[in-house]
C-alpha atoms as a PDB file:
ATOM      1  CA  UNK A   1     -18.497 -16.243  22.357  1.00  0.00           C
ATOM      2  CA  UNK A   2     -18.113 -18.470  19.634  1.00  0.00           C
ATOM      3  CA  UNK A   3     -17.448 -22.510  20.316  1.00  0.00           C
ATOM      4  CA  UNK A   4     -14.561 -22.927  18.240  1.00  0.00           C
ATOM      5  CA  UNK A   5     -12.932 -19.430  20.365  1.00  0.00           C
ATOM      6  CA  UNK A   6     -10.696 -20.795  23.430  1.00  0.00           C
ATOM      7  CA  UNK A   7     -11.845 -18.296  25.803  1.00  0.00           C
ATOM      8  CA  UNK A   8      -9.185 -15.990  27.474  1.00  0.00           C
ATOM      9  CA  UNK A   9     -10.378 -16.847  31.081  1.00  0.00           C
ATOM     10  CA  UNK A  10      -8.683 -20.289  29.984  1.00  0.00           C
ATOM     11  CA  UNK A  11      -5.416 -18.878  30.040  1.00  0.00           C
ATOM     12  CA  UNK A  12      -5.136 -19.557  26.276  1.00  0.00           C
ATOM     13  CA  UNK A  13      -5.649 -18.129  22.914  1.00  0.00           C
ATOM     14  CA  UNK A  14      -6.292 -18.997  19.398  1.00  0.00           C
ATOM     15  CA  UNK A  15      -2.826 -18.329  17.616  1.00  0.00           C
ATOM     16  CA  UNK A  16      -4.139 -15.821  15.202  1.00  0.00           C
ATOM     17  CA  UNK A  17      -6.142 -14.104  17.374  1.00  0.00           C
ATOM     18  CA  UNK A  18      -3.003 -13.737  19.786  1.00  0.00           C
ATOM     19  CA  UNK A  19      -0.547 -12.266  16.880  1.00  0.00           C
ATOM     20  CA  UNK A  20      -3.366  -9.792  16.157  1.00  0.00           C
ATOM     21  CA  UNK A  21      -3.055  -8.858  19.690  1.00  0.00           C
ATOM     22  CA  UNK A  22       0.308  -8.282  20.100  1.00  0.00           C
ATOM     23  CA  UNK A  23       0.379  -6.347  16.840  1.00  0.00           C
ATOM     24  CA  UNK A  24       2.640  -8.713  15.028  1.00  0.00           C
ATOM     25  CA  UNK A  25       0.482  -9.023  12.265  1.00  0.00           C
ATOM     26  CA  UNK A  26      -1.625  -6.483  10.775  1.00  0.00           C
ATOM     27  CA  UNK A  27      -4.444  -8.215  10.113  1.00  0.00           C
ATOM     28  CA  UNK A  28      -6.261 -11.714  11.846  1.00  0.00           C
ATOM     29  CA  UNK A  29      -6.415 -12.648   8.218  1.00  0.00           C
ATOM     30  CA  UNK A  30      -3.159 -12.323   7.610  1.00  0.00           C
ATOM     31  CA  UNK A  31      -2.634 -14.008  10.797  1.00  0.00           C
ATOM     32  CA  UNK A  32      -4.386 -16.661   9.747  1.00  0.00           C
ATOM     33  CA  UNK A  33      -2.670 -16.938   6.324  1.00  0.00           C
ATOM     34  CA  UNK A  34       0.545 -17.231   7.520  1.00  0.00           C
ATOM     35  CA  UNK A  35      -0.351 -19.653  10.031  1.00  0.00           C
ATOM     36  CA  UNK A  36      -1.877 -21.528   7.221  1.00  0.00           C
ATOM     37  CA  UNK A  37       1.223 -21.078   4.900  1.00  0.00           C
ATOM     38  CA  UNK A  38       2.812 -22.443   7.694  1.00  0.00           C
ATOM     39  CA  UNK A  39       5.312 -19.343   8.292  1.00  0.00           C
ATOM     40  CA  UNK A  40       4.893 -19.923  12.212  1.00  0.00           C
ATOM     41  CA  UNK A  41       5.841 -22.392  14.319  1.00  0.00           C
ATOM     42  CA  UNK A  42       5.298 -23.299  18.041  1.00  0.00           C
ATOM     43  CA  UNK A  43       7.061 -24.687  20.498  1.00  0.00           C
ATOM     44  CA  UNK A  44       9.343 -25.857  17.185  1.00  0.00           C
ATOM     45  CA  UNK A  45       6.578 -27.659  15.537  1.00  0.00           C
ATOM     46  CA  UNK A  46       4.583 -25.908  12.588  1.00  0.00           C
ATOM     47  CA  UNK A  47       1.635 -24.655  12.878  1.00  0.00           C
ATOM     48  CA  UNK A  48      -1.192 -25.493  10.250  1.00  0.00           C
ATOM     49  CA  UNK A  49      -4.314 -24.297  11.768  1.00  0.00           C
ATOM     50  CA  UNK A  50      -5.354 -20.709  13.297  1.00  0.00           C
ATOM     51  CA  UNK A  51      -7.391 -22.518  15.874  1.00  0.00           C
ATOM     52  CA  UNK A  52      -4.763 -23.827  17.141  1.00  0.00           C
ATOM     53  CA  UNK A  53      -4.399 -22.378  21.178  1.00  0.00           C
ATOM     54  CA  UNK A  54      -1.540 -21.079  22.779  1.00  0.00           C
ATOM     55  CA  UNK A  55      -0.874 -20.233  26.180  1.00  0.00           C
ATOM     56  CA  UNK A  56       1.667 -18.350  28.689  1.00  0.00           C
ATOM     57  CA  UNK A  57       5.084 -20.484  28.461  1.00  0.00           C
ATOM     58  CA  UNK A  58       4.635 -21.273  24.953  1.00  0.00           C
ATOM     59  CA  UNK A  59       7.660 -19.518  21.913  1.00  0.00           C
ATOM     60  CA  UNK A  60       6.478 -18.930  18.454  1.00  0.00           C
ATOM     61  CA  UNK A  61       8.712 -18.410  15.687  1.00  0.00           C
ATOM     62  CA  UNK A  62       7.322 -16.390  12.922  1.00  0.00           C
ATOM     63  CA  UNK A  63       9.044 -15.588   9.067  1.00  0.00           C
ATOM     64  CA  UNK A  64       7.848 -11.832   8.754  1.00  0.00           C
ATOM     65  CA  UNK A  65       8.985 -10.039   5.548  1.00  0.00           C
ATOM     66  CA  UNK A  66      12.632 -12.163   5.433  1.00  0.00           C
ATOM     67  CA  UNK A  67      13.017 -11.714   9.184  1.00  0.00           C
ATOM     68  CA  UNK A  68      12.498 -14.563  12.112  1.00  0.00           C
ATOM     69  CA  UNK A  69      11.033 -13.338  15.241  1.00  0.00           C
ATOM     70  CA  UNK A  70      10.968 -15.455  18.293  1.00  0.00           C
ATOM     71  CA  UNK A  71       8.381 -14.426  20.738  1.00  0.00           C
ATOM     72  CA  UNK A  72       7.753 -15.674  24.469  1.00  0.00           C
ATOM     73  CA  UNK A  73       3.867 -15.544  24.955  1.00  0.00           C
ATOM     74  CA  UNK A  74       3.550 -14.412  28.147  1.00  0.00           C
ATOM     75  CA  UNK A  75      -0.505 -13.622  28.576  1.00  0.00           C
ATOM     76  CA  UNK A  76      -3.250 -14.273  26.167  1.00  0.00           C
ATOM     77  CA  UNK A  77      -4.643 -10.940  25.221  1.00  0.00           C
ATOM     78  CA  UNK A  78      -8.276 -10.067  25.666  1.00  0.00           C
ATOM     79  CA  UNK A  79      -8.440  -6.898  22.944  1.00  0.00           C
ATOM     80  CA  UNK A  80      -6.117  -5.221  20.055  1.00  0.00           C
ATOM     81  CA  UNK A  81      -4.350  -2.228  22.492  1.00  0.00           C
ATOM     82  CA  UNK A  82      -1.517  -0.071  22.180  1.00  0.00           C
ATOM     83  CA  UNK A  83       1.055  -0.804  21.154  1.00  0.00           C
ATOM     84  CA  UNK A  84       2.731  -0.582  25.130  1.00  0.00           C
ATOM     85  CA  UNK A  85      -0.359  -2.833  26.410  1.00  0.00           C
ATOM     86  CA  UNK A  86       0.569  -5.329  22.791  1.00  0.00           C
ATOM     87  CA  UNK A  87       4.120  -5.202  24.579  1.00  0.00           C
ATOM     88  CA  UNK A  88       3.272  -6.379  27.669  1.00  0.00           C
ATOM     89  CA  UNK A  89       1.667 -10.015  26.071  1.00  0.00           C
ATOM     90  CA  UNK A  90       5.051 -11.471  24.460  1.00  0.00           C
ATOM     91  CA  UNK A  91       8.993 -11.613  25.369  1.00  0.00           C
ATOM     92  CA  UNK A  92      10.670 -11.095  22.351  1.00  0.00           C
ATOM     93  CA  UNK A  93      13.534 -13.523  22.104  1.00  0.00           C
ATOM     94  CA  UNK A  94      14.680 -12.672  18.793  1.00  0.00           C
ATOM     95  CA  UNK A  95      18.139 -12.783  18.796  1.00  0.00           C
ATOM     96  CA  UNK A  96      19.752  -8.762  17.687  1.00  0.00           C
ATOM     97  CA  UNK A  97      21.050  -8.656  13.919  1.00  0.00           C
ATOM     98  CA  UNK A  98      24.672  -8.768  13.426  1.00  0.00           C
ATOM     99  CA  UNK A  99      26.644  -5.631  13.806  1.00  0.00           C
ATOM    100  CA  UNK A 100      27.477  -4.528   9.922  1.00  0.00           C
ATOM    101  CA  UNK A 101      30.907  -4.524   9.085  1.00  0.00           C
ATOM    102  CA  UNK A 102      32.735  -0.775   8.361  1.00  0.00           C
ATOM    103  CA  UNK A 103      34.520  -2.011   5.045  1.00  0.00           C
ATOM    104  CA  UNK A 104      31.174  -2.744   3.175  1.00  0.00           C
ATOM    105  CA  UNK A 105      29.423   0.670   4.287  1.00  0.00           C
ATOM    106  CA  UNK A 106      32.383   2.489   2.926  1.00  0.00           C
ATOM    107  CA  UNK A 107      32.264   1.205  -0.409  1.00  0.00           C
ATOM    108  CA  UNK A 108      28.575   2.031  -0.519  1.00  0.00           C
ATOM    109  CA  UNK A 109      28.873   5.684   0.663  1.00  0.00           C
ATOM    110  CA  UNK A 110      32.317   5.972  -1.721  1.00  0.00           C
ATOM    111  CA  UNK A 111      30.132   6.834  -5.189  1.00  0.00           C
ATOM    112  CA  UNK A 112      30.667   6.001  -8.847  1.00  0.00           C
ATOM    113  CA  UNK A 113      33.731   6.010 -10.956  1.00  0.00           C
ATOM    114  CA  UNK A 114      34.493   8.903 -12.596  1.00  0.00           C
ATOM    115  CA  UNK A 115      32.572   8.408 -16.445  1.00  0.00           C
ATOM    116  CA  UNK A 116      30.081   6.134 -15.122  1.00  0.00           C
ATOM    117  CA  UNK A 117      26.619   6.946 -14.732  1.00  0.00           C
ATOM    118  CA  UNK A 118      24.755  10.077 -15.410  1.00  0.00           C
ATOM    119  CA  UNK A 119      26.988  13.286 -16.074  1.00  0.00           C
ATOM    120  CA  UNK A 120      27.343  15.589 -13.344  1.00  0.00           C
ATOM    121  CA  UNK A 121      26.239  19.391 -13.870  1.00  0.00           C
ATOM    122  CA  UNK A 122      30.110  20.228 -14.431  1.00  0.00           C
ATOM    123  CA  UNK A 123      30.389  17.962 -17.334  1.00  0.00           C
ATOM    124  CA  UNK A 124      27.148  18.949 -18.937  1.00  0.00           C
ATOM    125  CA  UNK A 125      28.525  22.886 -18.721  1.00  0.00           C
ATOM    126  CA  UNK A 126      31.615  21.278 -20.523  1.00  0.00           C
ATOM    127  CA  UNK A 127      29.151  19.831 -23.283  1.00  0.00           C
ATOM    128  CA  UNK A 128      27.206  22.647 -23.867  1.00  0.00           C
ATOM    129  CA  UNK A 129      30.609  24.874 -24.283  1.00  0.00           C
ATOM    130  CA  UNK A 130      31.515  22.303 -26.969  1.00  0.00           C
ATOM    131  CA  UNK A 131      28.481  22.937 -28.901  1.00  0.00           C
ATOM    132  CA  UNK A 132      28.321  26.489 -28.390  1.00  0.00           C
ATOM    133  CA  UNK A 133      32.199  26.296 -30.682  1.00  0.00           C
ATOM    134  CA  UNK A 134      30.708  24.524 -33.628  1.00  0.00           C
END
């Protein structure tokens, strides 16, 4: 086992070693990038280095893709499972996204103005009967 690796048996983990685990992040690179860019933070306080270990008790709050996730670790992990056995390492505490209001989803589904846009197979018969008179 390397020196630099906290071992599991400690009770805690190098940080991107533990989002690997859990299947947050796809990669341990990637882990380590973001921990680096410092899109995680723990216990509140950013997080500059990979190395650094975290252990049962600890929250981590982590900017994935425009989204904030707030995990509970619960157990350091000892190898990339499942997805159910990735489940069983974190709490997430990540609050649910706001219900979307009606009003806005109608307007979406409602569709163009009439005129607008690309012509509809009914008014390109309509064309083509035009020319068809010349």
């Amino acid at each position: 086992m390397p020196e630099n690796d906290v071992s599991a048996s400690s009770g805690s983990q190098r940080i991107d070693k533990w989002l690997w685990f859990t299947r947050v992040i796809k990669s341990r690179t990637l882990a380590a990038e973001m921990v680096t860019e410092g899109k995680v933070r723990l216990n509140r306080v950013r997080v500059e280095k990979p190395s650094q270990p975290v252990k049962p008790g600890d929250v981590l709050t982590i900017a994935i893709a425009s989204r904030i996730r707030i995990l509970e670790v619960r157990a350091p992990g000892t190898r990339r499972g499942p997805a159910a056995e990735a489940q069983t390492l974190y709490v997430d505490l990540t609050p649910p996204p706001p219900p979307r209001d009606p009003a806005s989803i109608d307007s979406l589904a409602s569709g163009r103005d009439a005129g607008s846009g690309r012509p509809t197979k009914r008014d390109r018969r309509l064309t083509d009967k035009l020319h068809e008179n010349e």
